[in-house]
C-alpha atoms as a PDB file:
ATOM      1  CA  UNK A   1       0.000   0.000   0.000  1.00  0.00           C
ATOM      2  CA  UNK A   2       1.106   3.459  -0.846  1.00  0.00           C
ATOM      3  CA  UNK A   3       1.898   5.653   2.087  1.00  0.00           C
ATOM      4  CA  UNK A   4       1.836   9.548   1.668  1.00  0.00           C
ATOM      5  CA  UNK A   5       4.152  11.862   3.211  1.00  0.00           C
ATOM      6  CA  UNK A   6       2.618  15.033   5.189  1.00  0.00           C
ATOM      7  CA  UNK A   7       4.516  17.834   2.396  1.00  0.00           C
ATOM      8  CA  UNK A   8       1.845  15.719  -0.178  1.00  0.00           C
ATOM      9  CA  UNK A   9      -1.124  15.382   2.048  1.00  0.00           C
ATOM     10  CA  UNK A  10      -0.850  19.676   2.448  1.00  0.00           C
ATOM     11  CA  UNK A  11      -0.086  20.526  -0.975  1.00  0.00           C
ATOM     12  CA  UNK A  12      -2.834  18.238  -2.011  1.00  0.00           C
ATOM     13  CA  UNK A  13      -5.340  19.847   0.895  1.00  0.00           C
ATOM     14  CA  UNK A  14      -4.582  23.282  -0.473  1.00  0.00           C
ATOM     15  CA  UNK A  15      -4.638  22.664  -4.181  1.00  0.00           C
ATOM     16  CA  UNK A  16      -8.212  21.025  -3.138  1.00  0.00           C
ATOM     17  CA  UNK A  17      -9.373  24.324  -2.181  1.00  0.00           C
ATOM     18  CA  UNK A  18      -9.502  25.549  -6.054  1.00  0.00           C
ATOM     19  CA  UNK A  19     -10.524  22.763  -7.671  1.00  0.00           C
ATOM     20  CA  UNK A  20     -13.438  23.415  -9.516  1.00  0.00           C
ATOM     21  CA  UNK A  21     -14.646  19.774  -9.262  1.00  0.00           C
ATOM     22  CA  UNK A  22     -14.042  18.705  -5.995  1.00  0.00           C
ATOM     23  CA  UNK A  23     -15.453  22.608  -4.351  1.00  0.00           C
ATOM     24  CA  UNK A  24     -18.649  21.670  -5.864  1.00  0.00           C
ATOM     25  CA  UNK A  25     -18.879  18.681  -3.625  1.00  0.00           C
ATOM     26  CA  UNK A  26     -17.467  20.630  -0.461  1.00  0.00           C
ATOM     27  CA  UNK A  27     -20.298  22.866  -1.363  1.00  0.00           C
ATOM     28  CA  UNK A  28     -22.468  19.948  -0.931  1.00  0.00           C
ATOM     29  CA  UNK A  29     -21.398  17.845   2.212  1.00  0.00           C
ATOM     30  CA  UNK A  30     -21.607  21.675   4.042  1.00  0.00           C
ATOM     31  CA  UNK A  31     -25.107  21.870   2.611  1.00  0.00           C
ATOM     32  CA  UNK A  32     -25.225  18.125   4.620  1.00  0.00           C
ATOM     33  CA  UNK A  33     -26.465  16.203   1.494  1.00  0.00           C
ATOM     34  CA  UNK A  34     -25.069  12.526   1.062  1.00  0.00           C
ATOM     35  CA  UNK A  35     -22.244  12.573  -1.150  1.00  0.00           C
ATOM     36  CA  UNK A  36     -19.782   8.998  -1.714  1.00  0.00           C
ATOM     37  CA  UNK A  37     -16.896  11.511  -0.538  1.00  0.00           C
ATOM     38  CA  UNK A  38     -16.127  12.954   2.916  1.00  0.00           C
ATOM     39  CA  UNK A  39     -13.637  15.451   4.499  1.00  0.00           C
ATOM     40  CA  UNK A  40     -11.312  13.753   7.373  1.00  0.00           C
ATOM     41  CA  UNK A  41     -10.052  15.443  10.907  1.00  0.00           C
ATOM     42  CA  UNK A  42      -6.943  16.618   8.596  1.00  0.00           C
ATOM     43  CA  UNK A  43      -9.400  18.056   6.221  1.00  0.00           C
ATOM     44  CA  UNK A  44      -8.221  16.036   3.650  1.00  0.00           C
ATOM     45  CA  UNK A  45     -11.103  15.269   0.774  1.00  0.00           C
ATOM     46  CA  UNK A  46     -11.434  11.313   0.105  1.00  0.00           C
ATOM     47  CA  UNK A  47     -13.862   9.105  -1.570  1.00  0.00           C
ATOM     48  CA  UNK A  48     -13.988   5.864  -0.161  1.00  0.00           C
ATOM     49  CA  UNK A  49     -11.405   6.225   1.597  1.00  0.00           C
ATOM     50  CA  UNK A  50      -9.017   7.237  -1.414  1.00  0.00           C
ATOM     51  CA  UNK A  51      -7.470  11.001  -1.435  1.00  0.00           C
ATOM     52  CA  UNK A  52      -8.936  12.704  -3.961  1.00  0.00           C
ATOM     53  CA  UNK A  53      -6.011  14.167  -5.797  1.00  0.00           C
ATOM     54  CA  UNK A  54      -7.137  17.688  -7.323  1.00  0.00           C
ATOM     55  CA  UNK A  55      -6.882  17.666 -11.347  1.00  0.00           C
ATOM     56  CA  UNK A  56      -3.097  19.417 -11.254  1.00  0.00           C
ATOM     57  CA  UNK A  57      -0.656  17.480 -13.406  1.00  0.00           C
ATOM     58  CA  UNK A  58       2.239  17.920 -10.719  1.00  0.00           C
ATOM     59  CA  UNK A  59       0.481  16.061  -7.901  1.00  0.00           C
ATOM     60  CA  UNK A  60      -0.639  12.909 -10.001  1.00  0.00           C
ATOM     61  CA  UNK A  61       2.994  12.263 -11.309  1.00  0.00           C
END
């Protein structure tokens, strides 16, 4: 299993934060509607689980 480092996990939190995409759902888990993705205690956006990486070519490399 792939284990991410902390510099990843906070460039990936903040690049989150202006994706198009993945603020729309933000938008909708604060509005409290039931949404497959959730936002952990490191406010970290994941779908099942699985980090979802924000659509920047550097961070899926």
């Amino acid at each position: 299993m792939l284990r991410l480092t902390s510099d990843f996990l906070e460039e990936v939190v903040e690049k989150q934060k202006t994706d198009a995409r993945l603020l729309k759902f933000k938008t909708l888990i604060e509005q409290g509607k039931k949404v497959d993705i959730e936002i952990d205690v490191n406010g970290v956006m994941r779908c099942r689980g699985r980090v979802c990486v924000p659509d920047v070519p550097e961070l899926k490399k």
